[in-house]
C-alpha atoms as a PDB file:
ATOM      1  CA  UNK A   1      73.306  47.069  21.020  1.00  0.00           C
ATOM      2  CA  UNK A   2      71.421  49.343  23.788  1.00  0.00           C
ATOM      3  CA  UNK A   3      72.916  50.295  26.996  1.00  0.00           C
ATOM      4  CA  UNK A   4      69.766  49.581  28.532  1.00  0.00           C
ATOM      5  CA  UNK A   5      69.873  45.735  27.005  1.00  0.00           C
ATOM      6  CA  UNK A   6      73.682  45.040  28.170  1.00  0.00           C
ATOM      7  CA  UNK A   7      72.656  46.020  31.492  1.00  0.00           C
ATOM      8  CA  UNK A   8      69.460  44.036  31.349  1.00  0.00           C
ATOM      9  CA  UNK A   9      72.095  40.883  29.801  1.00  0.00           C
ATOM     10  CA  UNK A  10      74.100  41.586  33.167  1.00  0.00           C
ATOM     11  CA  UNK A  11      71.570  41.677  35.648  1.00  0.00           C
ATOM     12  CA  UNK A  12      70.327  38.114  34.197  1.00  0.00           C
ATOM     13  CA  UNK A  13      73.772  37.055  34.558  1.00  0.00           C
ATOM     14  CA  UNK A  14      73.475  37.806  37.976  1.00  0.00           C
ATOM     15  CA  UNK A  15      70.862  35.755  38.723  1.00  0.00           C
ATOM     16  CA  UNK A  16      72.216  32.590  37.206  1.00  0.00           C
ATOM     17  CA  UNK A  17      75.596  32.916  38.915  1.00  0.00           C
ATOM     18  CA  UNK A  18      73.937  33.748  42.214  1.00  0.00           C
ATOM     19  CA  UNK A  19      72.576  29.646  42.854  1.00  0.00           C
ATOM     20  CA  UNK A  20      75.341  27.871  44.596  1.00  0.00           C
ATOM     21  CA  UNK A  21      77.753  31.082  44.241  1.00  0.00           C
ATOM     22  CA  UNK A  22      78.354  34.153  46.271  1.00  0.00           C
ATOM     23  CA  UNK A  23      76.610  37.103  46.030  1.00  0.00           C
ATOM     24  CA  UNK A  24      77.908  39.468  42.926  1.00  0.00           C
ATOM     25  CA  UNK A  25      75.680  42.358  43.328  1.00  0.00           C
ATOM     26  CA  UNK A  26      76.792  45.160  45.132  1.00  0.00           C
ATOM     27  CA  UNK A  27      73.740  47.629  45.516  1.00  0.00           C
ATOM     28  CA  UNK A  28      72.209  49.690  42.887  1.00  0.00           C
ATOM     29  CA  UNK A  29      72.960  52.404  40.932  1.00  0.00           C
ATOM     30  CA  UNK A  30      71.643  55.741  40.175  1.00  0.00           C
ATOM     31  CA  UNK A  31      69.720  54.320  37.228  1.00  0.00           C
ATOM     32  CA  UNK A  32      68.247  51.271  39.331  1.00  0.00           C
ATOM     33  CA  UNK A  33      70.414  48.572  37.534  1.00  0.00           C
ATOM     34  CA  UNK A  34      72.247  46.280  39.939  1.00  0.00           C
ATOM     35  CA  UNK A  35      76.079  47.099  39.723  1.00  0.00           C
ATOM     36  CA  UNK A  36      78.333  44.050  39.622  1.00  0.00           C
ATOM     37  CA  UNK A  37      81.523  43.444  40.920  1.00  0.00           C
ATOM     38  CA  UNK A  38      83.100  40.334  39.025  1.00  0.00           C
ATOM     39  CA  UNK A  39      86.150  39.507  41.236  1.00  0.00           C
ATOM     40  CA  UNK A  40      83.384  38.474  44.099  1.00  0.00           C
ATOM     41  CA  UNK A  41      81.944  36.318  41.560  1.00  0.00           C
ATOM     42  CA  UNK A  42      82.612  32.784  42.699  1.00  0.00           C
ATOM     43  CA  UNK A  43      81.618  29.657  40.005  1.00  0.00           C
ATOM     44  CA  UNK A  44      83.169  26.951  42.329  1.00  0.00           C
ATOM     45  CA  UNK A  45      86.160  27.081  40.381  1.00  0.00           C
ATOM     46  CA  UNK A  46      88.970  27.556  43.150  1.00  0.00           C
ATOM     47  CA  UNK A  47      87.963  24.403  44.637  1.00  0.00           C
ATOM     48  CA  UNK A  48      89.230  22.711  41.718  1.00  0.00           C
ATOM     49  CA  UNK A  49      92.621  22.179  40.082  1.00  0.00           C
ATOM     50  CA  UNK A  50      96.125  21.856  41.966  1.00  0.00           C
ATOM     51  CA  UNK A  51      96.400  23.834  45.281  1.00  0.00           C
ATOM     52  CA  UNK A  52      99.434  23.672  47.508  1.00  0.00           C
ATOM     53  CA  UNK A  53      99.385  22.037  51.518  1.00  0.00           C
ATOM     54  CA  UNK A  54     101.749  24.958  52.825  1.00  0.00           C
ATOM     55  CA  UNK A  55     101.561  23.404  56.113  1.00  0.00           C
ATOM     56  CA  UNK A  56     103.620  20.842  54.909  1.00  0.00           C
ATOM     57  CA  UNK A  57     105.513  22.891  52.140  1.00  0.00           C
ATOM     58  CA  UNK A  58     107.712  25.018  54.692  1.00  0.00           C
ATOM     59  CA  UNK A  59     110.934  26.930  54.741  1.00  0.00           C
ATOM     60  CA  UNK A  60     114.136  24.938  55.947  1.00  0.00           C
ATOM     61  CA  UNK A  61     117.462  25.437  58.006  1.00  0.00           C
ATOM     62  CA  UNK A  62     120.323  23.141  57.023  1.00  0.00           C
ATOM     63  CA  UNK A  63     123.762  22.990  58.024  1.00  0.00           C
ATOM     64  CA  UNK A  64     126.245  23.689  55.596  1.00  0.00           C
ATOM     65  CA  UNK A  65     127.447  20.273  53.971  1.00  0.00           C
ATOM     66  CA  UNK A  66     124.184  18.333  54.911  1.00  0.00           C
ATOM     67  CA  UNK A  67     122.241  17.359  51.889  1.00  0.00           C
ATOM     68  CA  UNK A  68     118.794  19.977  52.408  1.00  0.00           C
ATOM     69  CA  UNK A  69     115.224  19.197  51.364  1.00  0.00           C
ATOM     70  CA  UNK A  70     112.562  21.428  50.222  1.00  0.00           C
ATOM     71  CA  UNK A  71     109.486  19.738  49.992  1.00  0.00           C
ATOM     72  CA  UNK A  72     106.404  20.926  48.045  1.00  0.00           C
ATOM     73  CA  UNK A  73     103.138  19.122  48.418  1.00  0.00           C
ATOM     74  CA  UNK A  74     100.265  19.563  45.677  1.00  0.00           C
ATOM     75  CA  UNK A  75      96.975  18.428  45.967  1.00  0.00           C
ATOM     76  CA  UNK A  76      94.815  17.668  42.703  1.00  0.00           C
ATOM     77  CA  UNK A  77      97.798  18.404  40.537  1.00  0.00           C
ATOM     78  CA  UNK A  78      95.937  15.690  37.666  1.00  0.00           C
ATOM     79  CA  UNK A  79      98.351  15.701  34.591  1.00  0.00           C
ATOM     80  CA  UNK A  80     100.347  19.140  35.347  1.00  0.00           C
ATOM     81  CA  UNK A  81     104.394  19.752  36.082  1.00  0.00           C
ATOM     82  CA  UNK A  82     105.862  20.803  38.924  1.00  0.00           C
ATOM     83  CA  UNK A  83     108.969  22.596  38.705  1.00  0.00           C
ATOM     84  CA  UNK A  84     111.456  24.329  41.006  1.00  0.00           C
ATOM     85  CA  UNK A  85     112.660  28.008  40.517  1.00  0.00           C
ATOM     86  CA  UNK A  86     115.494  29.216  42.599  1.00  0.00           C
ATOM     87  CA  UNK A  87     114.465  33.628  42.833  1.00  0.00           C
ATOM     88  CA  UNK A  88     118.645  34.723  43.101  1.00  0.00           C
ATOM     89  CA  UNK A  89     119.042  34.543  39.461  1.00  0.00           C
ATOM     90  CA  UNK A  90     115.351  33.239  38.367  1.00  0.00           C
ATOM     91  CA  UNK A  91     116.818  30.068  37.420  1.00  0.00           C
ATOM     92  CA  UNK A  92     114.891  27.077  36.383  1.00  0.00           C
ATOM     93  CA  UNK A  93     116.472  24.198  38.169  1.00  0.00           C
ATOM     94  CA  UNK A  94     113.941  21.273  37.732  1.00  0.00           C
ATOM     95  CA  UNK A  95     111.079  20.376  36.158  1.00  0.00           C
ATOM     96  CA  UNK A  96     108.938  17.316  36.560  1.00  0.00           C
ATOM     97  CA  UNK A  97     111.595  14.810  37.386  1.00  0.00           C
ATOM     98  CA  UNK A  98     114.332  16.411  35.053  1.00  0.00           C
ATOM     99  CA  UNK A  99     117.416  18.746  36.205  1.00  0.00           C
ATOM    100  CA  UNK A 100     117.698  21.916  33.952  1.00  0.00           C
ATOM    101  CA  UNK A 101     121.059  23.089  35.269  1.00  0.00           C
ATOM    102  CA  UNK A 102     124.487  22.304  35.864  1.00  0.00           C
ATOM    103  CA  UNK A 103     124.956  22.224  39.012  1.00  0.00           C
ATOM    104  CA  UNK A 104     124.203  18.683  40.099  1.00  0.00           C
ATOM    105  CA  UNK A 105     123.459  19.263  43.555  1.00  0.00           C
ATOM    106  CA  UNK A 106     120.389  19.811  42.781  1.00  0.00           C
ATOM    107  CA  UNK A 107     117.652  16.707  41.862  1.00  0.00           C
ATOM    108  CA  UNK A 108     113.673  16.645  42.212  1.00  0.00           C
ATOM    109  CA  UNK A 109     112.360  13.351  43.866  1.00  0.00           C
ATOM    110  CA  UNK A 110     108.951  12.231  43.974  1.00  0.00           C
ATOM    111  CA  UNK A 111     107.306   9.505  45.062  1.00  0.00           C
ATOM    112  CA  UNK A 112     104.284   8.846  42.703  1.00  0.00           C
ATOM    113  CA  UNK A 113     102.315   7.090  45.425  1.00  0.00           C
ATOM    114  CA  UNK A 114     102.879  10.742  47.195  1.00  0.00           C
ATOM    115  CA  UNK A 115     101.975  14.528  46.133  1.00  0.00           C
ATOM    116  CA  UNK A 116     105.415  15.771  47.325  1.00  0.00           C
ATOM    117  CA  UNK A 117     107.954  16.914  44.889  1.00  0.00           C
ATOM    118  CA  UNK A 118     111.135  17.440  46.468  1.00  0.00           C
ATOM    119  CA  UNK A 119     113.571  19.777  46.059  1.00  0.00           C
ATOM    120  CA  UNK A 120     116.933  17.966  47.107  1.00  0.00           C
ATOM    121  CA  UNK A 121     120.381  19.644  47.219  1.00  0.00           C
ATOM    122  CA  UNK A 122     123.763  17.768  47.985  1.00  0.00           C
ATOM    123  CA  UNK A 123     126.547  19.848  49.641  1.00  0.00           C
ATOM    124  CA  UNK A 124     124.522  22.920  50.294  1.00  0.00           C
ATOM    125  CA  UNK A 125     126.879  25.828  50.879  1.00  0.00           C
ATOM    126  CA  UNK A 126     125.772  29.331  53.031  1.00  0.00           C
ATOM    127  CA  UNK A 127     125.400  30.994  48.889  1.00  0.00           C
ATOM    128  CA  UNK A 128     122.134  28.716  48.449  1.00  0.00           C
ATOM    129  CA  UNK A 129     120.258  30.600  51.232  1.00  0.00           C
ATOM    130  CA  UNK A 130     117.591  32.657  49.816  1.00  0.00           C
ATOM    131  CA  UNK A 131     113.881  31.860  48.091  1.00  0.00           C
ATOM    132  CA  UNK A 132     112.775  28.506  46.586  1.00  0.00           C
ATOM    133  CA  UNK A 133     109.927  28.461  44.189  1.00  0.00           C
ATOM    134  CA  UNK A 134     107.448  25.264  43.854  1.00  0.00           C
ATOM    135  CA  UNK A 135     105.564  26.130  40.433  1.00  0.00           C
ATOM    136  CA  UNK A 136     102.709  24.061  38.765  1.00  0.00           C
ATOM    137  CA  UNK A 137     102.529  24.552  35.506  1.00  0.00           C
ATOM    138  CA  UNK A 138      98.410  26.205  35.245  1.00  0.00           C
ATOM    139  CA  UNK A 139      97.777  28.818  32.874  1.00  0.00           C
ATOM    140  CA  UNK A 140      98.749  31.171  34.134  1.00  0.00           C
ATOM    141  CA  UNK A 141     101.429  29.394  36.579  1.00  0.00           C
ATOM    142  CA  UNK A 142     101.102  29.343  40.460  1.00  0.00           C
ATOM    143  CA  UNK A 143     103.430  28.946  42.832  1.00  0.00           C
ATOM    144  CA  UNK A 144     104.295  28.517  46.498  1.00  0.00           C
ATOM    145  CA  UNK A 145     107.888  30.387  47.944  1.00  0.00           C
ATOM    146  CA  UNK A 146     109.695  28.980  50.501  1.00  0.00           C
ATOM    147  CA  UNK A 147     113.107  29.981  52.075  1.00  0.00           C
ATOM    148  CA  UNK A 148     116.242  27.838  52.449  1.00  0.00           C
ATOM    149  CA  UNK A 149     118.240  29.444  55.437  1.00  0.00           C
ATOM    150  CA  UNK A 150     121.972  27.251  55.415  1.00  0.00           C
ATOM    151  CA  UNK A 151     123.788  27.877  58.445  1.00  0.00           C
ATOM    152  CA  UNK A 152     127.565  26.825  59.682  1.00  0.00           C
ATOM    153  CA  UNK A 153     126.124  25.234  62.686  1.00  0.00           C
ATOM    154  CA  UNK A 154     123.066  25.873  65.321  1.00  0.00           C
ATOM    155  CA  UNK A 155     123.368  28.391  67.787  1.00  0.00           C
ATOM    156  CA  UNK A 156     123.110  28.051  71.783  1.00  0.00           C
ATOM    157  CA  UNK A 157     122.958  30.393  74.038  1.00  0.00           C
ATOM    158  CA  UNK A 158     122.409  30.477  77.994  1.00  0.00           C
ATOM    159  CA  UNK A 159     120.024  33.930  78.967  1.00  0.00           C
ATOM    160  CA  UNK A 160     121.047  36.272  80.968  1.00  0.00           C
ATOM    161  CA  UNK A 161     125.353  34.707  80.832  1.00  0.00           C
ATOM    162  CA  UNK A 162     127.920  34.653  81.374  1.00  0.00           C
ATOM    163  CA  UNK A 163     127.345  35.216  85.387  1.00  0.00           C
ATOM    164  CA  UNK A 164     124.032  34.965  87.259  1.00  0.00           C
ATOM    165  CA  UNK A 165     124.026  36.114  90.855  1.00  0.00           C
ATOM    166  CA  UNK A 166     121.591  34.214  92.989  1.00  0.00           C
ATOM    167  CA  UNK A 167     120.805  34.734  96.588  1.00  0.00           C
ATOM    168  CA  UNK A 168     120.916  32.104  98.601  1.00  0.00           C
ATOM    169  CA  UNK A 169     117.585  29.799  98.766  1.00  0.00           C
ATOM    170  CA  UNK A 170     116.008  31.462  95.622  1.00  0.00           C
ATOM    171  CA  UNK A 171     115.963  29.382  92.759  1.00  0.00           C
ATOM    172  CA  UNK A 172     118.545  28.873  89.807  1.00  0.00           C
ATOM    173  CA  UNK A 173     116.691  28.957  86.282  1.00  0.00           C
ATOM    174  CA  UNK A 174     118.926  28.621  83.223  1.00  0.00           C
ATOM    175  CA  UNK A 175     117.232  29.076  79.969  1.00  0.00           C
ATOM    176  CA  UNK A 176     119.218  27.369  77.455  1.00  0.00           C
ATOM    177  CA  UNK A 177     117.913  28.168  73.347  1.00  0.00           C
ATOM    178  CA  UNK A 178     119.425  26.117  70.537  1.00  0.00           C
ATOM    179  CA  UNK A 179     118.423  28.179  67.152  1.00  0.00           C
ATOM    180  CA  UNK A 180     119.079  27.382  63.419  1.00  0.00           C
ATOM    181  CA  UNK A 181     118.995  23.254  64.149  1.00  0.00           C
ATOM    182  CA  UNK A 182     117.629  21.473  60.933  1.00  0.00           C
ATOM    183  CA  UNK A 183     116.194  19.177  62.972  1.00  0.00           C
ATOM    184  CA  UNK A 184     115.604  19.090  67.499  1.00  0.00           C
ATOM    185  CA  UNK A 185     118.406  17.994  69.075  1.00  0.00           C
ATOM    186  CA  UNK A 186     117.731  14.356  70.152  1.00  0.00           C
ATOM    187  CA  UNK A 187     118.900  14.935  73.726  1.00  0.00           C
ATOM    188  CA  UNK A 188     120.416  18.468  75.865  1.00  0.00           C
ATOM    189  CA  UNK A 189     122.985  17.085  78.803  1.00  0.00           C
ATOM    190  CA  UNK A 190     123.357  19.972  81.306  1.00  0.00           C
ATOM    191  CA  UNK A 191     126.074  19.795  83.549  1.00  0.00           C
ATOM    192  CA  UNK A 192     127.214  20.924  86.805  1.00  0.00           C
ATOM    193  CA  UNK A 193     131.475  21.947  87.111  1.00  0.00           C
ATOM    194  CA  UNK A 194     131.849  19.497  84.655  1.00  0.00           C
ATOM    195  CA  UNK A 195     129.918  16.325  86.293  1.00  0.00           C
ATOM    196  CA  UNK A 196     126.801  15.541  84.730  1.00  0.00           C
ATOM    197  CA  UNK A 197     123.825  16.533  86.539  1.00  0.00           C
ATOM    198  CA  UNK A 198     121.804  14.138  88.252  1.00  0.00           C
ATOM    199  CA  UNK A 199     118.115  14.919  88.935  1.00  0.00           C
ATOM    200  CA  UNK A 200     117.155  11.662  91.538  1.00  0.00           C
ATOM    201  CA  UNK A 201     120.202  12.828  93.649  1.00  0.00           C
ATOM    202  CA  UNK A 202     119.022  13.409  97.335  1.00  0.00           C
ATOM    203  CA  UNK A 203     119.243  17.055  97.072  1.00  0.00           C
ATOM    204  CA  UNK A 204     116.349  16.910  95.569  1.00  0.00           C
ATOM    205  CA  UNK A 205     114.417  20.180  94.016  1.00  0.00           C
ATOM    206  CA  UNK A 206     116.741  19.820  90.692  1.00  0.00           C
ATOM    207  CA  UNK A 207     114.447  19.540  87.452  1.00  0.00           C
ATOM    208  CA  UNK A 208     114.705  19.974  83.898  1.00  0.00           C
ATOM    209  CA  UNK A 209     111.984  21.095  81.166  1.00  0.00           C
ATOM    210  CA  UNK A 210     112.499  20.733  77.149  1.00  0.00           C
ATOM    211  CA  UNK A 211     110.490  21.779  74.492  1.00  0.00           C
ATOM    212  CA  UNK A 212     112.017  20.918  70.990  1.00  0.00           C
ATOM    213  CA  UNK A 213     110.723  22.513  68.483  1.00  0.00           C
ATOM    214  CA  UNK A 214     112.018  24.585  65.068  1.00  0.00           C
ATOM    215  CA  UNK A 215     113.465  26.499  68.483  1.00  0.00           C
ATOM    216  CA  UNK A 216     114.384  24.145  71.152  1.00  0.00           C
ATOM    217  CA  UNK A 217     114.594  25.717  74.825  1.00  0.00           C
ATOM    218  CA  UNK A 218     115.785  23.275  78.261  1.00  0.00           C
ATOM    219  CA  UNK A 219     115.436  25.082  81.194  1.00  0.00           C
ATOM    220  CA  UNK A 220     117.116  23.822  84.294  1.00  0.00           C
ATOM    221  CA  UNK A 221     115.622  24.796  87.455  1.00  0.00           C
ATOM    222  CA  UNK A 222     117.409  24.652  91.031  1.00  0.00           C
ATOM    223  CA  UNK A 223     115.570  24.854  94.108  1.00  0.00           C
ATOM    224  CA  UNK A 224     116.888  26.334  97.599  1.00  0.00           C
ATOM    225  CA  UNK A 225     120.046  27.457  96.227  1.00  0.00           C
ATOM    226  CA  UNK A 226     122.836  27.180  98.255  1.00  0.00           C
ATOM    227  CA  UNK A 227     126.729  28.044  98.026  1.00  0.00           C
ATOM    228  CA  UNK A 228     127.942  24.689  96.572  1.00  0.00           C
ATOM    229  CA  UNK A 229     125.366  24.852  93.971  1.00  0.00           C
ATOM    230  CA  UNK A 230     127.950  27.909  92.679  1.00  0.00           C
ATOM    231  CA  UNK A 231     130.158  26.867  89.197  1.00  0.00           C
ATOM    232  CA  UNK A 232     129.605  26.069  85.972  1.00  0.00           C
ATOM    233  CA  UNK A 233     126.545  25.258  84.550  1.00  0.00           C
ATOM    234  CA  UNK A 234     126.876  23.469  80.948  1.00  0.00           C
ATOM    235  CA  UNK A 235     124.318  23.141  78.078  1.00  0.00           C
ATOM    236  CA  UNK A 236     125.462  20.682  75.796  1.00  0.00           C
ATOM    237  CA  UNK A 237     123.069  19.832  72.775  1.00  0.00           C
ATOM    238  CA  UNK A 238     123.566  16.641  71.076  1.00  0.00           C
ATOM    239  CA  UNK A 239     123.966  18.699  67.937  1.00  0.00           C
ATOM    240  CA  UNK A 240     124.920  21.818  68.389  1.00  0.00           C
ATOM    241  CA  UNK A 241     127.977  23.293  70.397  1.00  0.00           C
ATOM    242  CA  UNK A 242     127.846  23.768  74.115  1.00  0.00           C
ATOM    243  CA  UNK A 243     127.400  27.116  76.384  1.00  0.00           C
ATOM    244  CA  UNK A 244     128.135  27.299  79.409  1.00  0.00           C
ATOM    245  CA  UNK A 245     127.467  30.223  82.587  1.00  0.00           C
ATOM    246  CA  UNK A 246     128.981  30.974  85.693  1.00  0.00           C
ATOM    247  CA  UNK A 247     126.465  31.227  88.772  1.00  0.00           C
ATOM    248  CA  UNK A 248     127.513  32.713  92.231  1.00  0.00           C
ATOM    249  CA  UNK A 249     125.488  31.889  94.682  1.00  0.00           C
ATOM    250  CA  UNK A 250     125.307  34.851  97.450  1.00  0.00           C
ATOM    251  CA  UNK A 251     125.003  35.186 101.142  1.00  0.00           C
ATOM    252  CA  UNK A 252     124.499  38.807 101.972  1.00  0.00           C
ATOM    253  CA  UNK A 253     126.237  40.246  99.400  1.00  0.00           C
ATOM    254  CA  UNK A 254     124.348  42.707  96.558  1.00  0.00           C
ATOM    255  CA  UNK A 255     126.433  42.956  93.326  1.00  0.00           C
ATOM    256  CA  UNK A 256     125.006  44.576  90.178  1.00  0.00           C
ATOM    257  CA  UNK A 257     122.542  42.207  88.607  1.00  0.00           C
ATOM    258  CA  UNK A 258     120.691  39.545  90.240  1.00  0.00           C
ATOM    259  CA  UNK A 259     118.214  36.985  89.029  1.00  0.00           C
ATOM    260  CA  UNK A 260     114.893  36.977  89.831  1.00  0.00           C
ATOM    261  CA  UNK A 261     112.795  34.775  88.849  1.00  0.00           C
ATOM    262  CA  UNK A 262     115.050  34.097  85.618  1.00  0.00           C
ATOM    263  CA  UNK A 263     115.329  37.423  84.804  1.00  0.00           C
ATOM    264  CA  UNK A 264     118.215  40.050  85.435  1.00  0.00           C
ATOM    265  CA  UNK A 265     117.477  43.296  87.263  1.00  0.00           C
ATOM    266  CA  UNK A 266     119.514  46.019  88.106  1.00  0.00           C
ATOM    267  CA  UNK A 267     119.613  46.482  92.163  1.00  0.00           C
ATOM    268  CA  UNK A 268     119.866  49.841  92.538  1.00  0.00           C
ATOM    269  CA  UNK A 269     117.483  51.564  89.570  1.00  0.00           C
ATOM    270  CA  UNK A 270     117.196  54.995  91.199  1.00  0.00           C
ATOM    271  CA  UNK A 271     121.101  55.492  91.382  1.00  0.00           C
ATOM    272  CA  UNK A 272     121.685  54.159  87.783  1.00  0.00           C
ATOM    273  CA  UNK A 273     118.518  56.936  86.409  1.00  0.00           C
ATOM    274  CA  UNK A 274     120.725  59.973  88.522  1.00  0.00           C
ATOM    275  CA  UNK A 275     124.061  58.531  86.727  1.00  0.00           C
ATOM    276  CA  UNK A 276     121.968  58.611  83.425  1.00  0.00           C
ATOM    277  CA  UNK A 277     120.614  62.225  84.228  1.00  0.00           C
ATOM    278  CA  UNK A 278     124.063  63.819  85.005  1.00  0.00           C
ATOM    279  CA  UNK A 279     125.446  61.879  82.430  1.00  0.00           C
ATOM    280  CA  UNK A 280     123.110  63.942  80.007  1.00  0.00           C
ATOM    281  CA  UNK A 281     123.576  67.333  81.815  1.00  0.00           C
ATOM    282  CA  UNK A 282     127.016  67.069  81.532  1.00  0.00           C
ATOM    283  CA  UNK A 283     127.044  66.659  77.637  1.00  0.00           C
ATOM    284  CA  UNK A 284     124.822  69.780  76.957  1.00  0.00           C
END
């Protein structure tokens, strides 16, 4: 066979994978054949077959002791097997709806009327974080990764603790952040020396904002400050641990840090950048 008739067979290729496809020529070359590049060849063929939702095929925090699901949807999967890899030790811990290992923590449930396969595990301990593999058994295989954080118990924190300083008729905003929750907490109580807080009091100009999400944030905002609006301030999430910060509430007086706006700045920036200058004079 001629080189001149395989690249006449290839340009004629072309042509018929062009209709309804993407273009797969690339220019010409120095001998005025077209010159083909076959991975932008496209015969319709990645519509088709299983393909994985990974907006609803995510990575998961559980707490340690609270049964954890993975969940892998598949679209199109027709008569194919879905299995479940664990990356550590490349282990092969379901397939289909069977278990193939010994630790029985682990089970696959799906619902046929569904197209997710679950990974479930019982009892998760901290030593099952790490990477989760949902696999569909194509030739060759694909797959879709997803990581299984397990924590001892969410995190909370209060910015900018444990004391604010506030001057007096600025307003009091405490950021509270609950991290690593498997699911929102259903309800954040703040609280005030101890009393709960109550936002219809006559005061008045005492609010709270939530937004729950994979990282849930209250922020509890106190207009007009004033000296008995001093203490304790409490976040307490429904399920996670309280925090808690100390705010001073100041007439005249100009300690270190102050909040403005919610955010800590040193008072006196000039002074600290001498300290830091002699500081580094006096080392060399």
């Amino acid at each position: 066979m001629s080189v001149a008739f395989l690249f006449a067979a290839l340009g004629a290729l072309a042509l018929v994978t062009r209709t309804g496809c993407t273009d797969n020529t690339n220019g010409l070359g120095t001998d005025g054949v077209p010159e083909l590049d076959y991975t932008d060849v496209d015969l319709g063929l990645t519509q088709r077959g299983p393909r994985f939702d990974v907006a609803h095929s995510k990575n998961v925090t559980a707490l340690v002791g609270k049964a954890a699901q993975l969940n892998c949807r598949v679209h199109d999967l027709g008569n194919r097997t879905v299995s479940w890899i664990r990356h550590r030790d490349i282990h092969l811990l379901t397939s289909g709806r069977m278990t193939y290992t010994s630790d029985m923590r682990f089970t696959s449930v799906h619902n046929p009327h569904t197209e997710d396969w679950i990974l479930k595990i019982r009892f998760p301990q901290q030593r099952d974080s790490g990477i989760y593999e949902c696999q569909v058994g194509t030739t060759p295989p694909i797959g879709h990764r997803m990581y299984l954080s397990v924590v001892a118990e969410p995190l909370t924190t209060i910015l900018g603790g444990p004391d604010l300083f506030i001057n007096t008729g600025s307003t009091i905003n405490l950021t509270c952040v609950v991290q690593h929750s498997p699911e929102p907490p259903p309800a954040i109580r703040w609280t005030h020396n101890d009393e709960e807080i109550n936002y219809d009091s006559p005061r008045g100009g005492v609010s709270v904002i939530t937004e729950k999400g994979e990282t849930t944030t209250s922020h509890l905002l106190v207009q007009r400050a004033k000296a008995p609006d001093s203490g304790r301030y409490t976040c307490a999430p429904a399920n996670a641990n309280p925090r808690s910060v100390l705010v001073h509430v100041l007439s005249g007086e100009h300690p270190a840090a102050m909040q403005h706006g919610g955010q800590l700045r040193l008072q006196y920036p000039l002074s600290a950048a001498l300290l830091s200058v002699i500081v580094t004079l006096m080392g060399c």
